[in-house]
PDB file of N, CA and C in Angstrom:
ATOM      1  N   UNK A   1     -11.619  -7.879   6.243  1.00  0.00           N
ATOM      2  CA  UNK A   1     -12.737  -7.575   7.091  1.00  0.00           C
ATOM      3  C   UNK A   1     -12.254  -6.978   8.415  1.00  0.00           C
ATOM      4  N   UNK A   2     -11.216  -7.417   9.319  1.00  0.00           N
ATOM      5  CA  UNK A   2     -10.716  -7.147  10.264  1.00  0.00           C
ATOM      6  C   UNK A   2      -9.851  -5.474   9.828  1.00  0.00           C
ATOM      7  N   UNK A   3      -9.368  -5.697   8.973  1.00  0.00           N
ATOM      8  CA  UNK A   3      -8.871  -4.412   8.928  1.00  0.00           C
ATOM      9  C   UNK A   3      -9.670  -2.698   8.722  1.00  0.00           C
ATOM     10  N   UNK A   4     -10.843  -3.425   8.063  1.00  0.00           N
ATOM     11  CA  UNK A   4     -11.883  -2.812   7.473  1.00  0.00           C
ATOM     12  C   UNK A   4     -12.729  -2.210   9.245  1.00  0.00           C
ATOM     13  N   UNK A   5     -12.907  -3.252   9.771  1.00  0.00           N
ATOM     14  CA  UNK A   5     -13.384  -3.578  11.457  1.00  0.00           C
ATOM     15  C   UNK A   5     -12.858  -2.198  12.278  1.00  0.00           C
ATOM     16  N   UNK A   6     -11.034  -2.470  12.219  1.00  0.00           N
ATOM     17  CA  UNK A   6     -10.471  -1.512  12.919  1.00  0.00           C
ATOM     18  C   UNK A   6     -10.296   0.009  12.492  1.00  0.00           C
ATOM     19  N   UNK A   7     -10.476   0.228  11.271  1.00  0.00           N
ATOM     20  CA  UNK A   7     -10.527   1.523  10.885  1.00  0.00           C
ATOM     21  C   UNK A   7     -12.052   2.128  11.588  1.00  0.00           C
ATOM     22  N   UNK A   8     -12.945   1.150  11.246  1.00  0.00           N
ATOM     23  CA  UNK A   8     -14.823   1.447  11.710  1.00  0.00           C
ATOM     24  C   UNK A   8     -14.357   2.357  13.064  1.00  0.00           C
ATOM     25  N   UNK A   9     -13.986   0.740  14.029  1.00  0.00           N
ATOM     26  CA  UNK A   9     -13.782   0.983  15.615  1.00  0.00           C
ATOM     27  C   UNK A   9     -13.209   2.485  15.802  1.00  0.00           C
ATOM     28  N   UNK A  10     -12.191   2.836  15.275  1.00  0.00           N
ATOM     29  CA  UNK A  10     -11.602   4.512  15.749  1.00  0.00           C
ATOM     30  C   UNK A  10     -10.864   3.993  16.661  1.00  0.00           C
ATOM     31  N   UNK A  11     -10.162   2.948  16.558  1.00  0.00           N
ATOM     32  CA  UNK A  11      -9.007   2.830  17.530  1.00  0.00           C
ATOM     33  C   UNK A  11      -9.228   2.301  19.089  1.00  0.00           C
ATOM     34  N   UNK A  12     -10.756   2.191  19.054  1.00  0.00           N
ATOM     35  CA  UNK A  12     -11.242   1.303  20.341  1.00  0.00           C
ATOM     36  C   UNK A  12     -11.170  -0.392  20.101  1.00  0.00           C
ATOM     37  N   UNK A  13     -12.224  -1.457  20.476  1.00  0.00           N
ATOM     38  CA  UNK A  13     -12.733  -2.165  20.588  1.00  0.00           C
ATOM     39  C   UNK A  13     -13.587  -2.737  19.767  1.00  0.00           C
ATOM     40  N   UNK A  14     -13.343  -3.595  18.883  1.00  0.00           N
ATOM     41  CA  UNK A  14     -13.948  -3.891  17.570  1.00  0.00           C
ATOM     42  C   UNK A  14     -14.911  -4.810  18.223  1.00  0.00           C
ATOM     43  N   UNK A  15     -16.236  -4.847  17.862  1.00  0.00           N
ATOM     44  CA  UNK A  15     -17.609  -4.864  18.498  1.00  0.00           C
ATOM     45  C   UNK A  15     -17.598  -5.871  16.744  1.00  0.00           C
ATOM     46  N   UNK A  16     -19.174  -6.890  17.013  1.00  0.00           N
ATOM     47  CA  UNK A  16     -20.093  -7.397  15.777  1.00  0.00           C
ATOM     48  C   UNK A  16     -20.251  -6.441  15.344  1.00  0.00           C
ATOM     49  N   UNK A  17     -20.765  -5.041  15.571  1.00  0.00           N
ATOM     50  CA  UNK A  17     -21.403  -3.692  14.665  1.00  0.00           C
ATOM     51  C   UNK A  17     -20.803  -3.962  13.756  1.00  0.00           C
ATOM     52  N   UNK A  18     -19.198  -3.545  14.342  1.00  0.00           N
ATOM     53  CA  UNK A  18     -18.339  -3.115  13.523  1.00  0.00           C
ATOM     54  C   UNK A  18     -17.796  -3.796  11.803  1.00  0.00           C
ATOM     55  N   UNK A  19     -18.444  -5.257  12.324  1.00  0.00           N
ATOM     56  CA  UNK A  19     -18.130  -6.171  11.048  1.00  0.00           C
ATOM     57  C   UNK A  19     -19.175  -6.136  10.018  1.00  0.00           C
ATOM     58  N   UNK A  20     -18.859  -6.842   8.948  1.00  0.00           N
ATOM     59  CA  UNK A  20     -19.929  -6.685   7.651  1.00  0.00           C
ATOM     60  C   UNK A  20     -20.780  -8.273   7.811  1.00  0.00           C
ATOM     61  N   UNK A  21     -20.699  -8.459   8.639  1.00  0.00           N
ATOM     62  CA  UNK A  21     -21.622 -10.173   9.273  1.00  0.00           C
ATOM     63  C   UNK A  21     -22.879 -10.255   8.473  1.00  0.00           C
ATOM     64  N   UNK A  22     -22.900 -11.638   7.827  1.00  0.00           N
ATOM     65  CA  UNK A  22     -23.958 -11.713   7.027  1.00  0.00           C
ATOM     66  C   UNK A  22     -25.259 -11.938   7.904  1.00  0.00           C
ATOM     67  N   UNK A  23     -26.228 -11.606   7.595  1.00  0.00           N
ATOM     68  CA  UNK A  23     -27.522 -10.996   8.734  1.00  0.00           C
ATOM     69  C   UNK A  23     -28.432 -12.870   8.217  1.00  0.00           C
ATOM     70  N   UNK A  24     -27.458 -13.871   8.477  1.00  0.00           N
ATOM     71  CA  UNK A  24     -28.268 -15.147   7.983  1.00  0.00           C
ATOM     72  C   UNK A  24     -28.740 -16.023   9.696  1.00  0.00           C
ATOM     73  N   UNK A  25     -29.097 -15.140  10.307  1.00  0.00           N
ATOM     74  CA  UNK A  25     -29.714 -15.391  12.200  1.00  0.00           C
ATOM     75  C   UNK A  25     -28.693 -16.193  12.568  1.00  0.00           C
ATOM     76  N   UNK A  26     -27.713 -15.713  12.286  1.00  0.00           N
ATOM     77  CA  UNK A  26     -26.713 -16.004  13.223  1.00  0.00           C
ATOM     78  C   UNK A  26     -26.650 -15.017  14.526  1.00  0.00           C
ATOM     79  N   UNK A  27     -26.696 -15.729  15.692  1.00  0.00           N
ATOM     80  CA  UNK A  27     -27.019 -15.111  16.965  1.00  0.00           C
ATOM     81  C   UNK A  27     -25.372 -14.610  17.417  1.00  0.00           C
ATOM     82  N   UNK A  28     -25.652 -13.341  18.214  1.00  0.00           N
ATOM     83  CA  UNK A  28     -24.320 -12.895  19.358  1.00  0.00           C
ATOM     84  C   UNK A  28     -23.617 -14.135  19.670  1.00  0.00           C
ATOM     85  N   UNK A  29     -23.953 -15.179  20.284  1.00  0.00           N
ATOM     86  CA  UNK A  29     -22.950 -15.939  20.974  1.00  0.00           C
ATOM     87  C   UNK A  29     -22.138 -16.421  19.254  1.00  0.00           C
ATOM     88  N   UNK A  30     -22.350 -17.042  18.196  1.00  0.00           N
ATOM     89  CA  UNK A  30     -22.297 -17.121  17.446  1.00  0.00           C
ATOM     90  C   UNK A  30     -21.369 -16.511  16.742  1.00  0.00           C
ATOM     91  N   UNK A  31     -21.424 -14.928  16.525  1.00  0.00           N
ATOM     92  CA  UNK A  31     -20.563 -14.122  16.312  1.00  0.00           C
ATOM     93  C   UNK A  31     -19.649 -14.055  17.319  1.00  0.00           C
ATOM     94  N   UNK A  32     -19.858 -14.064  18.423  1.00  0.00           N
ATOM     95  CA  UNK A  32     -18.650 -14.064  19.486  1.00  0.00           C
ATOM     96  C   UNK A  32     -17.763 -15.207  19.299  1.00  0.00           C
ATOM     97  N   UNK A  33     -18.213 -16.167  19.451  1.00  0.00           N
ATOM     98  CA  UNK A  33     -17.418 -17.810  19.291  1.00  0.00           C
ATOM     99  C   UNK A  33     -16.591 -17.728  18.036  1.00  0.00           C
ATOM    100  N   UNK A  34     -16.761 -16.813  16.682  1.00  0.00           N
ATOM    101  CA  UNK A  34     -16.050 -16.975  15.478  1.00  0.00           C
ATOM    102  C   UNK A  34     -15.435 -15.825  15.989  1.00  0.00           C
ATOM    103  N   UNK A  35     -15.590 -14.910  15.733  1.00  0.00           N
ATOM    104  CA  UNK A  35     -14.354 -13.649  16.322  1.00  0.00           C
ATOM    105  C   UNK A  35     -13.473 -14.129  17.479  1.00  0.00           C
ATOM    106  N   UNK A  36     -13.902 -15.045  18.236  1.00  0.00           N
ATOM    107  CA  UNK A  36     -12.841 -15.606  19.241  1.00  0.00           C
ATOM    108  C   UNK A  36     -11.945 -16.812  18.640  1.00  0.00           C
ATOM    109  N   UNK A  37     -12.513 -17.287  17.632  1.00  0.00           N
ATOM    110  CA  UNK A  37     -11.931 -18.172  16.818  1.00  0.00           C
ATOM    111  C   UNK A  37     -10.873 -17.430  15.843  1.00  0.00           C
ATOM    112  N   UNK A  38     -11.002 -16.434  15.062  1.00  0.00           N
ATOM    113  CA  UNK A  38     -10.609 -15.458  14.559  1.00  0.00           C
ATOM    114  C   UNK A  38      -8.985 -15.059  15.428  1.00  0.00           C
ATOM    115  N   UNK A  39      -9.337 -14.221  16.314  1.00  0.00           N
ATOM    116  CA  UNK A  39      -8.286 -13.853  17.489  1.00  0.00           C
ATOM    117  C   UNK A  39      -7.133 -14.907  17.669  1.00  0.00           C
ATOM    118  N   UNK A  40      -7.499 -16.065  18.088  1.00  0.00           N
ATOM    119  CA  UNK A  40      -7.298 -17.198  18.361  1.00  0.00           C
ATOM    120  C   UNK A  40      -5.889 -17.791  17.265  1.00  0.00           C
ATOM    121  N   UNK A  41      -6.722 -17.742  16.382  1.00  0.00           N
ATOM    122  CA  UNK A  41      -5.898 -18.588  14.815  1.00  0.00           C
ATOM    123  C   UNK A  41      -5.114 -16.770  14.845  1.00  0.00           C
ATOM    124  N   UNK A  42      -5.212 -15.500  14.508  1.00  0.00           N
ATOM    125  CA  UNK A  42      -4.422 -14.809  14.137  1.00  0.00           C
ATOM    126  C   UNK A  42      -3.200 -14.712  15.215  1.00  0.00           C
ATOM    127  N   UNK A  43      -3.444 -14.625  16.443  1.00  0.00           N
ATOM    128  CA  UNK A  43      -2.649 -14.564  17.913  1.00  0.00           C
ATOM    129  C   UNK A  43      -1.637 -15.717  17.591  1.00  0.00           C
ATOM    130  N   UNK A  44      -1.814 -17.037  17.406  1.00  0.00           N
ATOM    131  CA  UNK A  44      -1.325 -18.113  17.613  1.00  0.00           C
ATOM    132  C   UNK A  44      -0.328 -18.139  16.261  1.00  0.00           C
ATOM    133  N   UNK A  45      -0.441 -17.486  15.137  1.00  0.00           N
ATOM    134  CA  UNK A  45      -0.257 -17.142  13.671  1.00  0.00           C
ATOM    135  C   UNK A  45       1.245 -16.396  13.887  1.00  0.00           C
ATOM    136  N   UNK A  46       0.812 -14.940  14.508  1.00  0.00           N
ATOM    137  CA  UNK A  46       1.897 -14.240  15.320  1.00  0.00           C
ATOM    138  C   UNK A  46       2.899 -14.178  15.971  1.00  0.00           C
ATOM    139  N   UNK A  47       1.935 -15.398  16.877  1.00  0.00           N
ATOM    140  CA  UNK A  47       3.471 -16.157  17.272  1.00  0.00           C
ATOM    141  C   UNK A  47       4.186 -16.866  17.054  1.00  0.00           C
ATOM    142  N   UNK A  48       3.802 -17.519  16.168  1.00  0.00           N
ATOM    143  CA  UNK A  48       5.127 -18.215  15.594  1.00  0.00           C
ATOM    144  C   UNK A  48       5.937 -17.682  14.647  1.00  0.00           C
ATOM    145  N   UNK A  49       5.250 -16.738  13.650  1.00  0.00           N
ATOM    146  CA  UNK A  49       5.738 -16.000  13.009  1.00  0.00           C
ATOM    147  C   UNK A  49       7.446 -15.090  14.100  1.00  0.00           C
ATOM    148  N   UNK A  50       7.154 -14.424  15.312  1.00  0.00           N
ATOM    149  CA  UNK A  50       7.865 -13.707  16.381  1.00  0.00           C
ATOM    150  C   UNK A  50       8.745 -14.861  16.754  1.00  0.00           C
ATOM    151  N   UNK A  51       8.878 -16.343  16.351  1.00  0.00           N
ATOM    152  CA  UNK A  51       9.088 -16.997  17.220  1.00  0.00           C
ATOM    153  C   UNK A  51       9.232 -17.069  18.724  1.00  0.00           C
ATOM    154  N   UNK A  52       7.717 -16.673  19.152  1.00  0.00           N
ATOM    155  CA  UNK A  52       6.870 -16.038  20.480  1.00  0.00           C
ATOM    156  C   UNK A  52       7.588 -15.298  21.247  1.00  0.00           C
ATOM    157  N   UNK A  53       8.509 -14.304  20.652  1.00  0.00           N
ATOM    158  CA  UNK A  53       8.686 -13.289  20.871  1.00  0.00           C
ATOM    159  C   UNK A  53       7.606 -12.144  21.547  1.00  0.00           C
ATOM    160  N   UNK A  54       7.358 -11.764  22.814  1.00  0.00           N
ATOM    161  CA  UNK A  54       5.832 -11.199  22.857  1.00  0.00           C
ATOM    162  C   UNK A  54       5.789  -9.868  22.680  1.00  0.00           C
ATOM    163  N   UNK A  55       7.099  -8.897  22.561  1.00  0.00           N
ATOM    164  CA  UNK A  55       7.129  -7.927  22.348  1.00  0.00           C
ATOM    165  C   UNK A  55       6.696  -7.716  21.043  1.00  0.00           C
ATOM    166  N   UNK A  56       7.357  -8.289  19.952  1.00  0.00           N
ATOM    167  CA  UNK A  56       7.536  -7.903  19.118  1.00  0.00           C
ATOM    168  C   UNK A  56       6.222  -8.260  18.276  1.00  0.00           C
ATOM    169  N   UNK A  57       5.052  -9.684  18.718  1.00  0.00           N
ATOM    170  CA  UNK A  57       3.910 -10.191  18.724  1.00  0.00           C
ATOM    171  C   UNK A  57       2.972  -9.074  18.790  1.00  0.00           C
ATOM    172  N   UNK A  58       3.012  -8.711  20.063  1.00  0.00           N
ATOM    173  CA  UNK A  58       1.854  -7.490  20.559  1.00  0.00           C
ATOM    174  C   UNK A  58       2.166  -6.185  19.860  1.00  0.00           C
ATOM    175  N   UNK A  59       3.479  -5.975  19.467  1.00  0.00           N
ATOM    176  CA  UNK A  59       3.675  -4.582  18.351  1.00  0.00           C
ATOM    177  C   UNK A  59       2.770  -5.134  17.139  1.00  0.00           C
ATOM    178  N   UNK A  60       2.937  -6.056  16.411  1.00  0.00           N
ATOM    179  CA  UNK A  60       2.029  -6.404  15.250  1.00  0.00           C
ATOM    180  C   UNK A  60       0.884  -6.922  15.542  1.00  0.00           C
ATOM    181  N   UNK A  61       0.607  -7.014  16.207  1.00  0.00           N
ATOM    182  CA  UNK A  61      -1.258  -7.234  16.635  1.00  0.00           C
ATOM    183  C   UNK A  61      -1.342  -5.942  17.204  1.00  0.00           C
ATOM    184  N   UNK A  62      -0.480  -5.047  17.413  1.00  0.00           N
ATOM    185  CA  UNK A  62      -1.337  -3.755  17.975  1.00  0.00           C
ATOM    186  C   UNK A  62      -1.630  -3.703  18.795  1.00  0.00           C
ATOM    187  N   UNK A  63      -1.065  -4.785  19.721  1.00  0.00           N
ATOM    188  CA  UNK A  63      -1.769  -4.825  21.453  1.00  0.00           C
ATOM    189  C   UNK A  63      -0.510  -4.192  22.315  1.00  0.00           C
ATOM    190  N   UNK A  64      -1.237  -4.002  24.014  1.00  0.00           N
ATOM    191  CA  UNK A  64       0.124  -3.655  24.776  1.00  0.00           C
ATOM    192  C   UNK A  64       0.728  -5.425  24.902  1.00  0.00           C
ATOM    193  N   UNK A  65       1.834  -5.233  25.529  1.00  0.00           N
ATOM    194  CA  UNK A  65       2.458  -6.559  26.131  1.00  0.00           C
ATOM    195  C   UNK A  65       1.290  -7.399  27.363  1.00  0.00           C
ATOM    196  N   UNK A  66       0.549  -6.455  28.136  1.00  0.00           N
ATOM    197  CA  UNK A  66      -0.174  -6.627  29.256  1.00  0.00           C
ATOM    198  C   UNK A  66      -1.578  -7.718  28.207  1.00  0.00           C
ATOM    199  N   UNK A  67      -2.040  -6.772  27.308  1.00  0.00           N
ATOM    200  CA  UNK A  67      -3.097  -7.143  26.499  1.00  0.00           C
ATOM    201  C   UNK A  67      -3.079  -8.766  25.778  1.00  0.00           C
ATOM    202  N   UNK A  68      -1.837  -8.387  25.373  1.00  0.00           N
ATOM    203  CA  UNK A  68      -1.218 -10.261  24.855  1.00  0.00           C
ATOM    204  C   UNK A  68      -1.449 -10.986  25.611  1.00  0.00           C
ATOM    205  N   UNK A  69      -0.763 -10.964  26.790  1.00  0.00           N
ATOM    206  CA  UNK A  69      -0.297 -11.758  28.063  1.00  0.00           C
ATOM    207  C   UNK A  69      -1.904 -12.324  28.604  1.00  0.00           C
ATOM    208  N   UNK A  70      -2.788 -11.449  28.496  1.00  0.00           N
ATOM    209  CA  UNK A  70      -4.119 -11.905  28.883  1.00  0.00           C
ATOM    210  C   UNK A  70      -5.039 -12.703  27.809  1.00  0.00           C
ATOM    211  N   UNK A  71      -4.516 -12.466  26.617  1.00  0.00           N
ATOM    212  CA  UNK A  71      -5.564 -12.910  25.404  1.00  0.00           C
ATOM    213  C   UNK A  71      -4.514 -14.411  25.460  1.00  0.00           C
ATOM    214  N   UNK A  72      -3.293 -14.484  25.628  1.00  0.00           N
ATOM    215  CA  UNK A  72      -2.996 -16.080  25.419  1.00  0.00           C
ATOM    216  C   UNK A  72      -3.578 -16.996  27.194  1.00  0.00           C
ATOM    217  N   UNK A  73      -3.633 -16.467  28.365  1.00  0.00           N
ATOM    218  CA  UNK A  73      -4.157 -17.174  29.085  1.00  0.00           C
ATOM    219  C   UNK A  73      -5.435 -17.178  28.493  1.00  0.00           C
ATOM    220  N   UNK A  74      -6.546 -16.525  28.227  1.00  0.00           N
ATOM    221  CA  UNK A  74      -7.867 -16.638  27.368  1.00  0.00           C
ATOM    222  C   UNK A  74      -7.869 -17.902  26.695  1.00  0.00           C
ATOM    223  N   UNK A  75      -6.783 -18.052  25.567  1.00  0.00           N
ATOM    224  CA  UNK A  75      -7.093 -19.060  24.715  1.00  0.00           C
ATOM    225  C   UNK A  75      -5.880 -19.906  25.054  1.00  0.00           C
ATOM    226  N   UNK A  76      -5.083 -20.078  26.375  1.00  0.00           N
ATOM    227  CA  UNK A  76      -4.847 -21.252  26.680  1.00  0.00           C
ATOM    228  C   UNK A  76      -3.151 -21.655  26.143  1.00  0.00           C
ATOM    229  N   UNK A  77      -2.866 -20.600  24.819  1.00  0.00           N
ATOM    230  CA  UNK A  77      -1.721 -20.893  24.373  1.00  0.00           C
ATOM    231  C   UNK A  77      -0.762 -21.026  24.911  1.00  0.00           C
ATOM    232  N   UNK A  78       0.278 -21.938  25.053  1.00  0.00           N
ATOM    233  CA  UNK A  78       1.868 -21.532  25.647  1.00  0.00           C
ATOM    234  C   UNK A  78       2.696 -22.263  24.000  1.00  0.00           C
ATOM    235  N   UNK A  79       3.738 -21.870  24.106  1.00  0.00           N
ATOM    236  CA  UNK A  79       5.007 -22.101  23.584  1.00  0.00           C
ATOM    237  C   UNK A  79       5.118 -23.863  23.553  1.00  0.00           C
ATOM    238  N   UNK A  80       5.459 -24.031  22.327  1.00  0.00           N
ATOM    239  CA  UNK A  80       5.393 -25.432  22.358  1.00  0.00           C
ATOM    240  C   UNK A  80       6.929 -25.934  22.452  1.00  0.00           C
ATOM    241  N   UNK A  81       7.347 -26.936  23.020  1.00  0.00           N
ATOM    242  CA  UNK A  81       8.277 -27.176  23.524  1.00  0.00           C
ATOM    243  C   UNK A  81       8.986 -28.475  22.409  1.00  0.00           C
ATOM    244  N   UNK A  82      10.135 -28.179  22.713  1.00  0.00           N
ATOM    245  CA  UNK A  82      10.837 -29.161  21.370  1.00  0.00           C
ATOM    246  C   UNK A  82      10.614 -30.980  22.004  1.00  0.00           C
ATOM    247  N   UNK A  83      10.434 -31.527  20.568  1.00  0.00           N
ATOM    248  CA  UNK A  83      10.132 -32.914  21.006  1.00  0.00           C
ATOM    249  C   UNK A  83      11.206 -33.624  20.416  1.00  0.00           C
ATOM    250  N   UNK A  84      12.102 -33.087  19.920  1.00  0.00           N
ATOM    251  CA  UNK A  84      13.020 -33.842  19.446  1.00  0.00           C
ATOM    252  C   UNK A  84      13.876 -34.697  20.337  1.00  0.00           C
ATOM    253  N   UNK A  85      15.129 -35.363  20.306  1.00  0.00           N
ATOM    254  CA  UNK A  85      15.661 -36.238  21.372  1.00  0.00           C
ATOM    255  C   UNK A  85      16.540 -35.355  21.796  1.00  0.00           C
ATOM    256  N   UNK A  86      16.806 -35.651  23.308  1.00  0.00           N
ATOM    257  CA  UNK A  86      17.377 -34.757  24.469  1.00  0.00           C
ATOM    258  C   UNK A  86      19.119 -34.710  23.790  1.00  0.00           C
ATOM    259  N   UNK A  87      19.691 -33.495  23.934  1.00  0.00           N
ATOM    260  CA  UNK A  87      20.916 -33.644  23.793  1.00  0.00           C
ATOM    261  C   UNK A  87      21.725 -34.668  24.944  1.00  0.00           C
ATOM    262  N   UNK A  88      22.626 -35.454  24.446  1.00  0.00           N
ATOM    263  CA  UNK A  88      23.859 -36.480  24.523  1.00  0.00           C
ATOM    264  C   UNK A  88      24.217 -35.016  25.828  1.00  0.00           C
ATOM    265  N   UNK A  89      24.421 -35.980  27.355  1.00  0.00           N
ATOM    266  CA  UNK A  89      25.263 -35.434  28.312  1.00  0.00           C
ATOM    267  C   UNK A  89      26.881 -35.773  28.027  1.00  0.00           C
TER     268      UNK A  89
END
């Protein structure tokens, strides 16, 4: 669907238009909240995949580095930090 989305868009800003959304009165905020959910789970997907690498993240999402950098303050993500036991001084 998303891929289907970005071919629609022409290389802009993938809009609800743009999706094949089932017409069951589901309202804008609605569609917004799942496409942000969407973003969200694929972004977070990415990065671990990059092992949050952000260059190489935002090359496969297709974003600039600037664009990333703003969509993870959006949804809050940082780098999760090891919990294992501290290395022996």
């Amino acid at each position: 669907m998303l891929e289907r989305a970005t071919i629609l868009c022409d290389g802009g800003l993938i809009t609800p238009t743009h999706l094949d959304l089932p017409k069951d009165g589901c309202t804008d905020r609605d569609s917004r909240s799942n496409l942000d959910a969407i973003e969200r789970r694929t972004i977070e997907h990415v990065m671990t995949q990059t092992r949050w690498n952000k260059s190489r993240a935002a090359d496969r999402l297709g974003l600039t580095r600037t664009q990333l950098y703003c969509r993870l303050r959006k949804y809050e993500l940082k780098r999760p930090t090891a919990t294992g036991p501290s290395p022996a001084q």
